[in-house]
N, C-alpha and C. Protein backbone atom coordinates (compact mmCIF):
# COMPACT_ATOMS: atom_id res chain seq x y z
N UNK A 1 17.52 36.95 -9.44
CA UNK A 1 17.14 35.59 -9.18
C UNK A 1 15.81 35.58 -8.43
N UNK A 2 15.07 34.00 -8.36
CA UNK A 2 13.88 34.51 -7.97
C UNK A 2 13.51 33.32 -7.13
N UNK A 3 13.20 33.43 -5.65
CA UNK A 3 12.90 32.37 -4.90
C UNK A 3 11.73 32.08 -4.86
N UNK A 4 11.61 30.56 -5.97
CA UNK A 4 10.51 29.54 -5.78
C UNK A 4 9.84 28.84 -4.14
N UNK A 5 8.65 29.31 -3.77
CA UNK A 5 8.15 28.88 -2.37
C UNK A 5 6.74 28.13 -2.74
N UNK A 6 6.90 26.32 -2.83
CA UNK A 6 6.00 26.11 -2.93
C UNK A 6 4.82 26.05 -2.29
N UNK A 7 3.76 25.74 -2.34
CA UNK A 7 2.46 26.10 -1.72
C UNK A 7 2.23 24.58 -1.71
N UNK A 8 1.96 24.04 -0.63
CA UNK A 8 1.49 22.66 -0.15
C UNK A 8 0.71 22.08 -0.88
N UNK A 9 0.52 20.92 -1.14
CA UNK A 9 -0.89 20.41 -1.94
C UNK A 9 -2.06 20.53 -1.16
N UNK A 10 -1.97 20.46 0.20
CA UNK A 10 -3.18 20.30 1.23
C UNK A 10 -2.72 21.84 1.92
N UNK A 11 -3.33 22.95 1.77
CA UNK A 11 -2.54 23.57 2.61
C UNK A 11 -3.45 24.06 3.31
N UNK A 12 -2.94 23.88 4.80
CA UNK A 12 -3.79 24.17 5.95
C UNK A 12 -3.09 24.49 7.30
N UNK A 13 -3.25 24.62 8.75
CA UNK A 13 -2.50 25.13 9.48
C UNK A 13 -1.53 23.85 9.77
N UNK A 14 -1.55 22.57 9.31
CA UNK A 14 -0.80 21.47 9.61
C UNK A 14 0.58 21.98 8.37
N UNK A 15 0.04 22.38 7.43
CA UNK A 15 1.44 22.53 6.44
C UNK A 15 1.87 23.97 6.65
N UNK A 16 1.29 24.77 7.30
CA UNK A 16 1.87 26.05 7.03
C UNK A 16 3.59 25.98 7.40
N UNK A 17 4.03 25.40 8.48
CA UNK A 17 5.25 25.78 8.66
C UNK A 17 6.33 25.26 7.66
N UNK A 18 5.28 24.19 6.64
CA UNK A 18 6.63 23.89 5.67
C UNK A 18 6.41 24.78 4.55
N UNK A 19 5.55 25.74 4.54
CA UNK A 19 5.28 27.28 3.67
C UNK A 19 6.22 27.93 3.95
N UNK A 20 6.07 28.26 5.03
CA UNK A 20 6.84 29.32 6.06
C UNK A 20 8.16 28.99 5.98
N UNK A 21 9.08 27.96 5.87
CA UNK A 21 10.33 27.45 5.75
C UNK A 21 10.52 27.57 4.69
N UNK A 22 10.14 27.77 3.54
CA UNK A 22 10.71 28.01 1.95
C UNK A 22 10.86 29.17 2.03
N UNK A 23 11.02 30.18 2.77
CA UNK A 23 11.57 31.56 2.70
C UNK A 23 12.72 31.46 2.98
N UNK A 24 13.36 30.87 4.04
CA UNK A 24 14.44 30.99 4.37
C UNK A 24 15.07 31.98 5.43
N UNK A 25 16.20 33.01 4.99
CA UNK A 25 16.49 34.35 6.48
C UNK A 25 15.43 34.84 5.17
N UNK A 26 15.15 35.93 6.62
CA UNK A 26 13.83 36.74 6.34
C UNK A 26 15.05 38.52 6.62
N UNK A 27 14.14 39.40 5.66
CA UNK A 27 13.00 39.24 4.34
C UNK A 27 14.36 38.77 3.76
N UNK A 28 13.64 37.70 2.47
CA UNK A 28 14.56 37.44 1.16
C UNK A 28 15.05 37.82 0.23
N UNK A 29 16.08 38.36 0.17
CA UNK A 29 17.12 38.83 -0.99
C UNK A 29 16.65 38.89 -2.27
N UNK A 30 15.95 37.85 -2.36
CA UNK A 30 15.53 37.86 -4.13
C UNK A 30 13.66 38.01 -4.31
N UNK A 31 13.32 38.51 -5.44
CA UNK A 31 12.20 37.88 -5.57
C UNK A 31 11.36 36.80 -5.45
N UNK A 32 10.31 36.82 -4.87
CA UNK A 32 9.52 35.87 -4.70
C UNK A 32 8.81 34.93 -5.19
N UNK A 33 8.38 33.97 -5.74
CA UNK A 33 7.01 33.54 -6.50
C UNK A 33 6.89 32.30 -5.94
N UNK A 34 5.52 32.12 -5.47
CA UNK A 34 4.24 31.99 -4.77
C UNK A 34 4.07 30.63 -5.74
N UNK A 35 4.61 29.29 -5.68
CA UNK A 35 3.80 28.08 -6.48
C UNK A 35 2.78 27.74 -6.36
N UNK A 36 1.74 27.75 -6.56
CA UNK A 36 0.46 27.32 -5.72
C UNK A 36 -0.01 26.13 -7.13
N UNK A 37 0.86 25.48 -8.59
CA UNK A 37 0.22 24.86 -9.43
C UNK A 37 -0.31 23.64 -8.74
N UNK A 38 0.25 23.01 -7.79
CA UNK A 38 0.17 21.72 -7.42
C UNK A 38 -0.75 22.17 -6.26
N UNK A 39 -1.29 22.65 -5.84
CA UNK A 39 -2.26 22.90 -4.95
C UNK A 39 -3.55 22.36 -4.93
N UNK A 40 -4.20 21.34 -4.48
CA UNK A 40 -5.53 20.85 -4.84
C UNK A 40 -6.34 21.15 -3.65
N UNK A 41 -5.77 21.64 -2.45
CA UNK A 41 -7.02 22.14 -1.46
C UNK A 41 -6.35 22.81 -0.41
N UNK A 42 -6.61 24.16 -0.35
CA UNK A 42 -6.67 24.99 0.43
C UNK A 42 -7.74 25.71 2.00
N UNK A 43 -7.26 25.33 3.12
CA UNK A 43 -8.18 26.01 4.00
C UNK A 43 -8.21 27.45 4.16
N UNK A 44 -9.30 28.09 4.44
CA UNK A 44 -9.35 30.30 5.03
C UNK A 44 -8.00 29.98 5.55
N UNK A 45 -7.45 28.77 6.38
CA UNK A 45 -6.17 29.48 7.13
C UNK A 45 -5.16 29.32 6.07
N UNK A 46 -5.01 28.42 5.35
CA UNK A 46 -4.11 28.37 4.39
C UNK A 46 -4.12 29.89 3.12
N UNK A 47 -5.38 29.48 2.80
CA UNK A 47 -5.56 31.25 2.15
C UNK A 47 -4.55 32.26 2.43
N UNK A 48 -4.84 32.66 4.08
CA UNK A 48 -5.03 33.74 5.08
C UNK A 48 -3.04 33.66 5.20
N UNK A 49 -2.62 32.53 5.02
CA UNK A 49 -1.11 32.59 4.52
C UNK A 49 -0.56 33.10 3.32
N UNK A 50 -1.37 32.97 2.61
CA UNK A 50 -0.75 33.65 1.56
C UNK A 50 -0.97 35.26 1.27
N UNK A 51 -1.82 35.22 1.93
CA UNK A 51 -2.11 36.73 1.94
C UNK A 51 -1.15 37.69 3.12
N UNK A 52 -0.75 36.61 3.96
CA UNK A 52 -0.04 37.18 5.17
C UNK A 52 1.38 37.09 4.61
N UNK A 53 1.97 36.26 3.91
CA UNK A 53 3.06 36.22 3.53
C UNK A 53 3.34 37.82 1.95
N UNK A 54 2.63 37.50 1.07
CA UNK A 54 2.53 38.90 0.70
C UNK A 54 2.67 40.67 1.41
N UNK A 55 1.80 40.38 2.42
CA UNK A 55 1.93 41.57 3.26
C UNK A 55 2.81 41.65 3.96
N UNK A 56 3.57 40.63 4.39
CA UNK A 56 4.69 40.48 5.30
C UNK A 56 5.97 41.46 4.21
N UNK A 57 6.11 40.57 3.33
CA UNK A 57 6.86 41.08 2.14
C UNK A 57 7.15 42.35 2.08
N UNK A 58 5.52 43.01 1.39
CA UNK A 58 5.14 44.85 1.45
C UNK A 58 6.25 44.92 2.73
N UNK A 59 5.74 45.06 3.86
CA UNK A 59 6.16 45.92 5.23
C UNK A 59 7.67 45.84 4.99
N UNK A 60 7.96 44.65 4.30
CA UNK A 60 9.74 44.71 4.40
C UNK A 60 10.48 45.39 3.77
N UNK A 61 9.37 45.92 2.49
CA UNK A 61 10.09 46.61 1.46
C UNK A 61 10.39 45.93 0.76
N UNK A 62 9.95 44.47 0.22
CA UNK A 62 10.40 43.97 -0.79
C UNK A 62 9.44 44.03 -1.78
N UNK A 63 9.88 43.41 -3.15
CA UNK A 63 8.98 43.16 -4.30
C UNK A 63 7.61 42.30 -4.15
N UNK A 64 6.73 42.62 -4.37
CA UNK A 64 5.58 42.26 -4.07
C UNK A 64 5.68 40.53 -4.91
N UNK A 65 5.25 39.85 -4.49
CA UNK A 65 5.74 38.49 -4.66
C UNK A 65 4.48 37.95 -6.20
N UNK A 66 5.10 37.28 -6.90
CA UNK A 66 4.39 36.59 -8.25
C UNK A 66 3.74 35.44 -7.36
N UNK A 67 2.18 35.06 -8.04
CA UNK A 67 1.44 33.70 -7.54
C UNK A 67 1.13 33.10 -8.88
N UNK A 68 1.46 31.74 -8.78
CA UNK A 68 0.99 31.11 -9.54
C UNK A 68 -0.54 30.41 -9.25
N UNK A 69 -1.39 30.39 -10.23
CA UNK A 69 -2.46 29.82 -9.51
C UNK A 69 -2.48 28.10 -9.27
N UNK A 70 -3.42 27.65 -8.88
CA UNK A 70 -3.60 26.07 -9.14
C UNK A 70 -3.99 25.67 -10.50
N UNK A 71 -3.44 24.58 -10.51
CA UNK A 71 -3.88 23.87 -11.98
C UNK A 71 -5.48 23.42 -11.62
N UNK A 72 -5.34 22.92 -10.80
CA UNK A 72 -7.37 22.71 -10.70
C UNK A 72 -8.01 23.37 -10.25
N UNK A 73 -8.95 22.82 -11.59
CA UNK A 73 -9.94 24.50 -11.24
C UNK A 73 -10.50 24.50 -10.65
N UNK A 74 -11.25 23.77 -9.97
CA UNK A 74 -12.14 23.53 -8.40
C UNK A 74 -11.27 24.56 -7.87
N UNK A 75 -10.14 24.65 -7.01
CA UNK A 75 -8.78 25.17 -6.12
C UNK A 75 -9.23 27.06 -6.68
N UNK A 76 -8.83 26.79 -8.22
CA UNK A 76 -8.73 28.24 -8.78
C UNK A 76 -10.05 29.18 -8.43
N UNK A 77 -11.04 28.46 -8.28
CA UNK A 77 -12.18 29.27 -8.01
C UNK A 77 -12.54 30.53 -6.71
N UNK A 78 -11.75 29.54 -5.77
CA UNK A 78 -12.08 29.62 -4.69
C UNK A 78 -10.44 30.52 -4.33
């Protein structure tokens, strides 16, 4: 099974903790994947979450987590 964690539409240090709450008990039992379609703007700190949540993952020994990208491509570029 595979736990869907969506990625905020605005994501920045104001949404991170509702990032951070789609994990659930830590580390998670199942696979990961990373929603980011609905994503239309991301801050370095929001970034800097997803990259921290990945690595968090690694250290736990879990499956390295699937990302979906954004549907807009402005978002996808960057």
């Amino acid at each position: 099974m595979t736990r869907v964690i969506e990625v905020p539409a605005h994501f920045d240090d104001r949404s991170f903790d509702a990032f951070a709450g789609g994990f659930g008990q830590w580390p998670p039992d199942e696979k990961v994947l990373l929603d980011a379609r609905a994503t239309q703007w991301a801050s370095p700190y929001g970034l800097i979450g997803i990259l921290t949540a990945g690595q968090a993952l690694a250290e736990a020994k879990q499956e390295r987590p699937l990302l979906t990208v954004p549907s807009n491509d402005d978002v996808k570029r960057y």
